[in-house]
PDB file of N, CA and C in Angstrom:
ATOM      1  N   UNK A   1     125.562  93.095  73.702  1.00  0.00           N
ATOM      2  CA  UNK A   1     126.510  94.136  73.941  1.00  0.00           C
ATOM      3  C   UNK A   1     127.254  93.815  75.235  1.00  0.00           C
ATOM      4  N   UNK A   2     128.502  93.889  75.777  1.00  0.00           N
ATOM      5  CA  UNK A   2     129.304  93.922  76.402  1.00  0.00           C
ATOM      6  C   UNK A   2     128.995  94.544  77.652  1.00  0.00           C
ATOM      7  N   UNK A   3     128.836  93.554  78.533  1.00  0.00           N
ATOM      8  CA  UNK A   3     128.321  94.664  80.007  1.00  0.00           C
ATOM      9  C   UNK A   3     126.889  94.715  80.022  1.00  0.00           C
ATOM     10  N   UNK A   4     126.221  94.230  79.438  1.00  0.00           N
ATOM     11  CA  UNK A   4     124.714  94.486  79.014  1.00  0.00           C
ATOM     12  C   UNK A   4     124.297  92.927  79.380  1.00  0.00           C
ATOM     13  N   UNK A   5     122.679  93.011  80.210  1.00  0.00           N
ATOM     14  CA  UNK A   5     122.262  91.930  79.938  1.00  0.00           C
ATOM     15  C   UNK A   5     120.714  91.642  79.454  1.00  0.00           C
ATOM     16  N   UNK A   6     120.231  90.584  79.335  1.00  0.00           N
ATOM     17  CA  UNK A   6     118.703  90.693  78.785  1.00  0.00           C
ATOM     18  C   UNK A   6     117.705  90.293  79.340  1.00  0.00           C
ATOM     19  N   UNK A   7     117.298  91.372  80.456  1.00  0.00           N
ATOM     20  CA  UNK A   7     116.485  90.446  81.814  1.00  0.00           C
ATOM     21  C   UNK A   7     114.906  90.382  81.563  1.00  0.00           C
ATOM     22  N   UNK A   8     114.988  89.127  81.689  1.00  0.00           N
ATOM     23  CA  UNK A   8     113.349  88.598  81.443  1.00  0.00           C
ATOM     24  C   UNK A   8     111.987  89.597  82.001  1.00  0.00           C
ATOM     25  N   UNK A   9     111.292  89.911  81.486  1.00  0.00           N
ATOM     26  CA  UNK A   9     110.242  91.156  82.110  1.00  0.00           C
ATOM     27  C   UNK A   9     109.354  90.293  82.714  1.00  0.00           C
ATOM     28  N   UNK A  10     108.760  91.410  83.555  1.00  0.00           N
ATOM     29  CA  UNK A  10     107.516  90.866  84.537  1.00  0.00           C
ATOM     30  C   UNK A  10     106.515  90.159  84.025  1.00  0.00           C
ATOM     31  N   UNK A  11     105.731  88.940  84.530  1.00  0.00           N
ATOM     32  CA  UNK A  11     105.081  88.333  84.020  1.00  0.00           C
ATOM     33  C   UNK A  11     103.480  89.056  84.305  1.00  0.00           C
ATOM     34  N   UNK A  12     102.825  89.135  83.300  1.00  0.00           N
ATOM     35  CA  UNK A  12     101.845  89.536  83.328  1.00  0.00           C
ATOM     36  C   UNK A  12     100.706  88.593  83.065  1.00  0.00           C
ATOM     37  N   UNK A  13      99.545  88.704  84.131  1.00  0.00           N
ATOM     38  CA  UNK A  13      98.614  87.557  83.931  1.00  0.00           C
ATOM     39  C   UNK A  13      97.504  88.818  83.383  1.00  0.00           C
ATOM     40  N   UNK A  14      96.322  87.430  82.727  1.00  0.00           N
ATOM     41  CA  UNK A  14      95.157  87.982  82.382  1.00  0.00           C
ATOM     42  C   UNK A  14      93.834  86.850  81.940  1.00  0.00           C
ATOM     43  N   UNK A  15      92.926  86.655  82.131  1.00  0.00           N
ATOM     44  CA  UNK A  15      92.142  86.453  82.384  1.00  0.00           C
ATOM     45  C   UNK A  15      91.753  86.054  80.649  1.00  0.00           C
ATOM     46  N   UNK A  16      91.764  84.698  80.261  1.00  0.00           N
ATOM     47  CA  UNK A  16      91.280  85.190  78.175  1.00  0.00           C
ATOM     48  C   UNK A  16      89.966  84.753  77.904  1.00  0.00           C
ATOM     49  N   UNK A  17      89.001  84.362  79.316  1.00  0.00           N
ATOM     50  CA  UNK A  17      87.580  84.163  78.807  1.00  0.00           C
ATOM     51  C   UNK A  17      87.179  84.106  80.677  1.00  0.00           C
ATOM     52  N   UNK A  18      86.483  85.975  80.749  1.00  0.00           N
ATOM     53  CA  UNK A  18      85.977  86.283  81.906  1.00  0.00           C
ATOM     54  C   UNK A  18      84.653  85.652  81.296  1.00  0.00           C
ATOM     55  N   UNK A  19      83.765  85.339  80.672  1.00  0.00           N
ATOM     56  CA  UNK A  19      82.478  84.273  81.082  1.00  0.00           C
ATOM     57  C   UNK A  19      82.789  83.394  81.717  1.00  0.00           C
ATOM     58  N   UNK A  20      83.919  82.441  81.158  1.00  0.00           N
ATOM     59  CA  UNK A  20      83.916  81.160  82.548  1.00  0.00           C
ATOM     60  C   UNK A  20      84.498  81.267  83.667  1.00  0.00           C
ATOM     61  N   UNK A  21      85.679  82.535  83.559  1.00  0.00           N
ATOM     62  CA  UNK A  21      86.123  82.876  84.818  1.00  0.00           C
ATOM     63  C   UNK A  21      84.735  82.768  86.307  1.00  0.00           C
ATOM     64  N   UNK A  22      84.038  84.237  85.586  1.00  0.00           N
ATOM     65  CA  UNK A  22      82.553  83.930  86.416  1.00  0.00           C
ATOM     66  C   UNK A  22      81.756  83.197  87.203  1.00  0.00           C
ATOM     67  N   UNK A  23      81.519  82.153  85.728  1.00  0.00           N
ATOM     68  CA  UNK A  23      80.688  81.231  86.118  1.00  0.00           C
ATOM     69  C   UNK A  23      81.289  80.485  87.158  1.00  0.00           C
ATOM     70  N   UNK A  24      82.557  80.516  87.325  1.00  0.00           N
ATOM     71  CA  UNK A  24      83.580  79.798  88.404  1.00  0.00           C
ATOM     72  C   UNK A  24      83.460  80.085  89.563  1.00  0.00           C
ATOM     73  N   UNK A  25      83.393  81.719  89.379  1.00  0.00           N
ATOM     74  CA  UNK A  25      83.007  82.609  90.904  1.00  0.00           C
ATOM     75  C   UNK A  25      81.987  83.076  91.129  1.00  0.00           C
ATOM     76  N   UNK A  26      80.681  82.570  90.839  1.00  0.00           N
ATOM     77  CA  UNK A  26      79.541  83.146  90.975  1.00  0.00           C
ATOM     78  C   UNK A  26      79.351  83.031  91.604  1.00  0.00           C
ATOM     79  N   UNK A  27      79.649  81.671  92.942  1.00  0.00           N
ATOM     80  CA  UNK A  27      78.941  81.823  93.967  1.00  0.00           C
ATOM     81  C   UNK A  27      79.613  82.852  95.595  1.00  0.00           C
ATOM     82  N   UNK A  28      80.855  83.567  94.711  1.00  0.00           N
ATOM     83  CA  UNK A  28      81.260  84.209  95.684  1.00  0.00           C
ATOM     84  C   UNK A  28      81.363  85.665  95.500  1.00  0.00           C
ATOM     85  N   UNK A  29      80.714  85.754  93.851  1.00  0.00           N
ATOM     86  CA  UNK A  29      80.436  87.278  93.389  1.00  0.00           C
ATOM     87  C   UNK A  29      79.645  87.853  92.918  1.00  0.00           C
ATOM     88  N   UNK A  30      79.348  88.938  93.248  1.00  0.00           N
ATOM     89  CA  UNK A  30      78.042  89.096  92.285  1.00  0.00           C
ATOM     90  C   UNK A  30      78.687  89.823  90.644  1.00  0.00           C
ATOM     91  N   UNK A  31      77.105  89.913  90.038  1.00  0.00           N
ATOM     92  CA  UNK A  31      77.549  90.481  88.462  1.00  0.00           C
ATOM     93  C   UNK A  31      78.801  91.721  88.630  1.00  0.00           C
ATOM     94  N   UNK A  32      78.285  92.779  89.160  1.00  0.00           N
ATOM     95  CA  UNK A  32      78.458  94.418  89.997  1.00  0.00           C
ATOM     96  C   UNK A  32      79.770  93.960  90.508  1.00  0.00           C
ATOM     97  N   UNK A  33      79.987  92.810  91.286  1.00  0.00           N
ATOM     98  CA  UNK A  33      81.286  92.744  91.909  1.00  0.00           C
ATOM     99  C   UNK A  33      82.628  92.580  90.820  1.00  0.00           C
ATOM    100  N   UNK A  34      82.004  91.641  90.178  1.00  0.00           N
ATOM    101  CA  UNK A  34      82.808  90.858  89.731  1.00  0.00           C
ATOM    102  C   UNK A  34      83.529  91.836  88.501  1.00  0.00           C
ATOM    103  N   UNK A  35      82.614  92.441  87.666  1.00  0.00           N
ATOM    104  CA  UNK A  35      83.048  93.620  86.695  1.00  0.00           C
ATOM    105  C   UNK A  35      83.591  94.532  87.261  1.00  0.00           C
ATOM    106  N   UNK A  36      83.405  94.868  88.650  1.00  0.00           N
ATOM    107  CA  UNK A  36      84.495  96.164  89.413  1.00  0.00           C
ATOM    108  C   UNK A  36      85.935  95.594  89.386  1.00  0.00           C
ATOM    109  N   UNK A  37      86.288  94.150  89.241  1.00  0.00           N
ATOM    110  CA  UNK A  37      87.218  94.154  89.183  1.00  0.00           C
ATOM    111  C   UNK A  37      88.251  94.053  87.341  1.00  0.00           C
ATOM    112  N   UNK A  38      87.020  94.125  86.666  1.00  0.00           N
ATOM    113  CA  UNK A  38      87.435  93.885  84.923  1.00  0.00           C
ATOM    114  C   UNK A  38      87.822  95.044  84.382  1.00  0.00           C
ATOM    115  N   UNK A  39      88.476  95.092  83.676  1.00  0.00           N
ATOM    116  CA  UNK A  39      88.734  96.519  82.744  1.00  0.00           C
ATOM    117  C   UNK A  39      88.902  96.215  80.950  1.00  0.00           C
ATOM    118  N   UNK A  40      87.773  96.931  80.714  1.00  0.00           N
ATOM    119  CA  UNK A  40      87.560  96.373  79.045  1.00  0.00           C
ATOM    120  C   UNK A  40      88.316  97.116  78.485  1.00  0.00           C
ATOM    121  N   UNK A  41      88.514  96.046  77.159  1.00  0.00           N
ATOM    122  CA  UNK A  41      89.643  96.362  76.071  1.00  0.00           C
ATOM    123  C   UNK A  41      88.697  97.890  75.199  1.00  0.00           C
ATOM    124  N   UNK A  42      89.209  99.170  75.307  1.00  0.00           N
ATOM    125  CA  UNK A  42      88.171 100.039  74.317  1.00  0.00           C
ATOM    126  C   UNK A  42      88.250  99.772  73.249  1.00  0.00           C
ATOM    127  N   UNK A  43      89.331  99.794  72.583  1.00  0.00           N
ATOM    128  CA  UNK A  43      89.527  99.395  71.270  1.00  0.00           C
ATOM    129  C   UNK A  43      88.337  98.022  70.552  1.00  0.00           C
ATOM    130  N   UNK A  44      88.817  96.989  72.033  1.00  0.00           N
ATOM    131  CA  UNK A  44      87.369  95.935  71.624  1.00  0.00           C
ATOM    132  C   UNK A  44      85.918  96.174  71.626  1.00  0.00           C
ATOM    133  N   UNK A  45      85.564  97.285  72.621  1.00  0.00           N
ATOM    134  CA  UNK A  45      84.503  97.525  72.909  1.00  0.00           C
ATOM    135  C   UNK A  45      84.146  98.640  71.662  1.00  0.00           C
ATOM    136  N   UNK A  46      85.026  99.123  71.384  1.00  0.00           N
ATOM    137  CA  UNK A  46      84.744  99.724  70.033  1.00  0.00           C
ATOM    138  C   UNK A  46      84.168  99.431  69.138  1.00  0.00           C
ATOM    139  N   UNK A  47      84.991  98.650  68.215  1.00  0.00           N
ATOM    140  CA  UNK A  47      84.302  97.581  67.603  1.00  0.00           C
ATOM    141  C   UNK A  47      83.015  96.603  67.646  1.00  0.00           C
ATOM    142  N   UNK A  48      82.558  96.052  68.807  1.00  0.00           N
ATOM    143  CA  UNK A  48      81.353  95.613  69.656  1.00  0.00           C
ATOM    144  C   UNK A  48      80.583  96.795  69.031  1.00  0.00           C
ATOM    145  N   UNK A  49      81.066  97.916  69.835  1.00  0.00           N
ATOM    146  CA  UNK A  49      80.180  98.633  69.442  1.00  0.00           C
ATOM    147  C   UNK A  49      79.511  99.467  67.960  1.00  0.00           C
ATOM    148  N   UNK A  50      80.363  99.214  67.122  1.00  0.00           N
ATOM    149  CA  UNK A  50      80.001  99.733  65.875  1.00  0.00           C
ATOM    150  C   UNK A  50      79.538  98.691  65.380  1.00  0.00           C
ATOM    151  N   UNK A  51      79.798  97.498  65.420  1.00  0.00           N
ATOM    152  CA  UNK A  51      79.198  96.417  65.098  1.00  0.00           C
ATOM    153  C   UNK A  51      77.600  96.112  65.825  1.00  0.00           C
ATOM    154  N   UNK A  52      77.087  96.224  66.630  1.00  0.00           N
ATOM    155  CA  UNK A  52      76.066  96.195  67.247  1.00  0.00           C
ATOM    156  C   UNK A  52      74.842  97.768  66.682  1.00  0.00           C
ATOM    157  N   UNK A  53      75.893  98.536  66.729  1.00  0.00           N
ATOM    158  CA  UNK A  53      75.252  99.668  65.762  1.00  0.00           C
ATOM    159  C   UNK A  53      74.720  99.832  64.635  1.00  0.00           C
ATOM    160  N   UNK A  54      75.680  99.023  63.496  1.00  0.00           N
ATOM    161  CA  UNK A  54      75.709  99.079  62.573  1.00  0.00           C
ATOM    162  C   UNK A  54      76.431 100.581  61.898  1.00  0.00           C
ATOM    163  N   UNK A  55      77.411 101.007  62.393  1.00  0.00           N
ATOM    164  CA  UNK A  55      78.390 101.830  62.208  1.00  0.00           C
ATOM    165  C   UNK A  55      79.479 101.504  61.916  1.00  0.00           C
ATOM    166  N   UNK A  56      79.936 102.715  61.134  1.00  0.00           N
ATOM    167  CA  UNK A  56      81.410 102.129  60.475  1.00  0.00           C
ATOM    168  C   UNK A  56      82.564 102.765  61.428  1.00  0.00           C
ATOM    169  N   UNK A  57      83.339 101.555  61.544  1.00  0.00           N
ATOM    170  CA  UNK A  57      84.270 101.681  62.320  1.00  0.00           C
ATOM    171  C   UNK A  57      84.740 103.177  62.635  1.00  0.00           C
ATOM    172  N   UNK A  58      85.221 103.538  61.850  1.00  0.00           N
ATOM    173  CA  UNK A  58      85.526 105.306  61.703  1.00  0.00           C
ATOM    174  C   UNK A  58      85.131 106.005  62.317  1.00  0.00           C
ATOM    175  N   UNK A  59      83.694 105.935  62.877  1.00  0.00           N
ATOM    176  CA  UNK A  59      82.640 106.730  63.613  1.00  0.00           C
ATOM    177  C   UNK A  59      82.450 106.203  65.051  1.00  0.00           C
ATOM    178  N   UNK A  60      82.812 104.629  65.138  1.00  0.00           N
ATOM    179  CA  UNK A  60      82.918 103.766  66.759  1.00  0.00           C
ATOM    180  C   UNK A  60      83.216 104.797  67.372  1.00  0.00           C
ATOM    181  N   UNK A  61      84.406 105.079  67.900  1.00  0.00           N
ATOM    182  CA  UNK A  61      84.812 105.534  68.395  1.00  0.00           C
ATOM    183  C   UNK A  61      84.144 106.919  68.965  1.00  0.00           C
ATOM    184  N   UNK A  62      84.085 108.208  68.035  1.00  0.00           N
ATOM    185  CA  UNK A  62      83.506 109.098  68.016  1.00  0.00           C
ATOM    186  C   UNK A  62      82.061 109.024  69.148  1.00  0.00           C
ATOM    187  N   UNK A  63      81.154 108.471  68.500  1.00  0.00           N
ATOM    188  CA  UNK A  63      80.163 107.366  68.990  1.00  0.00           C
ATOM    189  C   UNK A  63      79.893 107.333  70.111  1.00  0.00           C
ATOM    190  N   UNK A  64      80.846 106.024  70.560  1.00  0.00           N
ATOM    191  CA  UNK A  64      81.124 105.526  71.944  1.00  0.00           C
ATOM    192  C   UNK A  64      81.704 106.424  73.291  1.00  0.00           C
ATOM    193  N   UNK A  65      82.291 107.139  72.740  1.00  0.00           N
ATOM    194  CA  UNK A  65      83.055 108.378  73.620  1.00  0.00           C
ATOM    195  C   UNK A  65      81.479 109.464  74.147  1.00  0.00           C
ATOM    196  N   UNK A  66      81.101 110.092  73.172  1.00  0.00           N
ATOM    197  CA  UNK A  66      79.626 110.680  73.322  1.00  0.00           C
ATOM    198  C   UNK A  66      78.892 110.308  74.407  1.00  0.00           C
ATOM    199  N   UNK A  67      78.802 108.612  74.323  1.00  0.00           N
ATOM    200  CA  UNK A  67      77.610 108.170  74.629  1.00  0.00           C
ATOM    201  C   UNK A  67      78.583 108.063  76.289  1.00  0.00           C
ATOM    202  N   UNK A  68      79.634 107.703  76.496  1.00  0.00           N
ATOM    203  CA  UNK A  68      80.110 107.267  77.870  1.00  0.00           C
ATOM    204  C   UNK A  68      80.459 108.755  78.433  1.00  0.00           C
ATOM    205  N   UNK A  69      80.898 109.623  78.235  1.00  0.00           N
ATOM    206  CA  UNK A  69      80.849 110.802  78.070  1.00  0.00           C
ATOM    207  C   UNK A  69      81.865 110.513  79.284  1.00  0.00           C
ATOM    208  N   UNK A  70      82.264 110.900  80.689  1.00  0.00           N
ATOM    209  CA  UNK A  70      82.997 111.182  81.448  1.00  0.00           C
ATOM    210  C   UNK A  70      83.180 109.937  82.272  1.00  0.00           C
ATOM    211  N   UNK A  71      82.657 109.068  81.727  1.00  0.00           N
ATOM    212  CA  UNK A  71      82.831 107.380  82.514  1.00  0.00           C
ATOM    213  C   UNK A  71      84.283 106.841  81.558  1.00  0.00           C
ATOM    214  N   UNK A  72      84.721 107.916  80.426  1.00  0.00           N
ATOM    215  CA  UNK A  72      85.931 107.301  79.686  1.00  0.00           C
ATOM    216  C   UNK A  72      87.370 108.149  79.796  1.00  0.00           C
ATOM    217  N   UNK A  73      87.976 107.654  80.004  1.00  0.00           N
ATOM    218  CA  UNK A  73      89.178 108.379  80.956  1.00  0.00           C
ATOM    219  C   UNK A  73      90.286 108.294  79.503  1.00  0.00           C
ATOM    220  N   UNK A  74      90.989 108.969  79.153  1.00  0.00           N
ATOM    221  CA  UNK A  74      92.301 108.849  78.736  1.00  0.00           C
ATOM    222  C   UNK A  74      93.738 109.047  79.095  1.00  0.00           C
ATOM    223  N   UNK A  75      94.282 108.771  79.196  1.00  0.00           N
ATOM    224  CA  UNK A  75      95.655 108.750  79.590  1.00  0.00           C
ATOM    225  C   UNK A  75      96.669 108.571  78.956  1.00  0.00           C
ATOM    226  N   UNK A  76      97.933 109.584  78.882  1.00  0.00           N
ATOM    227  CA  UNK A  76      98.923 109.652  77.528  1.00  0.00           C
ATOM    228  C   UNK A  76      99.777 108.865  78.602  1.00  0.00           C
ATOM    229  N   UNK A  77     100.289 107.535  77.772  1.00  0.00           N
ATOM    230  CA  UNK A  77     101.737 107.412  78.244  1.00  0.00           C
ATOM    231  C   UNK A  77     103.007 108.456  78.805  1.00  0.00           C
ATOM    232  N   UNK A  78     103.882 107.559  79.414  1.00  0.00           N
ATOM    233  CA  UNK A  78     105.090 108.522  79.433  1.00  0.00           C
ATOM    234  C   UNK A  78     105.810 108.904  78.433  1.00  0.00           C
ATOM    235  N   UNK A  79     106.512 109.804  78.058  1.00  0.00           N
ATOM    236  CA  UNK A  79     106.828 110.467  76.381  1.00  0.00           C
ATOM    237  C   UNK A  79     108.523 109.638  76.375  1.00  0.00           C
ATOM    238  N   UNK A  80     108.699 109.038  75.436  1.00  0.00           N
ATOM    239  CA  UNK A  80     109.543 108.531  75.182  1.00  0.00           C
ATOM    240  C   UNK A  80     110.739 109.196  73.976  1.00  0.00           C
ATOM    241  N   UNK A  81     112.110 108.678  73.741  1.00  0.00           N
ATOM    242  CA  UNK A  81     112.974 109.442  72.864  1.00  0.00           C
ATOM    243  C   UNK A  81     113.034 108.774  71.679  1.00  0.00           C
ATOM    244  N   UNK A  82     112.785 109.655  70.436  1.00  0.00           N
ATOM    245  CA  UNK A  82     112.978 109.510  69.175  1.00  0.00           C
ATOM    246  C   UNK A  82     113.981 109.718  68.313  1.00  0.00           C
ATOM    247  N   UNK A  83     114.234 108.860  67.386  1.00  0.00           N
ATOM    248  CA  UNK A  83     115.459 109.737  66.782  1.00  0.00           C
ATOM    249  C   UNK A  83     114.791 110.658  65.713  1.00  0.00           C
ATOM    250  N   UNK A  84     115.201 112.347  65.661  1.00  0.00           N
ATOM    251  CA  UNK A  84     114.559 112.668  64.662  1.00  0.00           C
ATOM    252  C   UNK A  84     115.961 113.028  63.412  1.00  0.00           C
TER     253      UNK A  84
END
């Protein structure tokens, strides 16, 4: 579009196998440290977890929320415009 341009977005890093990350920094972190700085995927841990259960997905969730009870935070995005 005219007057418009298409600016490249912020680069976002991430970490795609914290085991070896670790094992990299073990000698400058501990277990406790090192997870204060991780933040798990729920959706993955979901799954983990119904799988380790032996629960059907459907119920993960439900489940997992129970059991973490106020250690699980939610947060709604900012509300965005639709066309209705």
């Amino acid at each position: 579009m005219p007057g418009w341009l298409l600016e490249p977005g912020a680069v976002r890093r991430s970490i795609e196998d914290p085991v070896a990350a670790f094992e990299r920094l073990i000698e400058t972190f501990s277990v406790s440290e090192f997870l204060g700085y991780c933040t798990p995927s729920i959706p993955d841990l979901e799954r983990a977890w119904a799988k380790k259960k032996g629960l059907p997905a459907s119920q993960a969730k439900e489940s997992l929320k129970r059991l973490l009870g106020d250690l699980l935070t939610e947060k709604r995005n900012a509300p965005s415009l639709k066309a209705i």
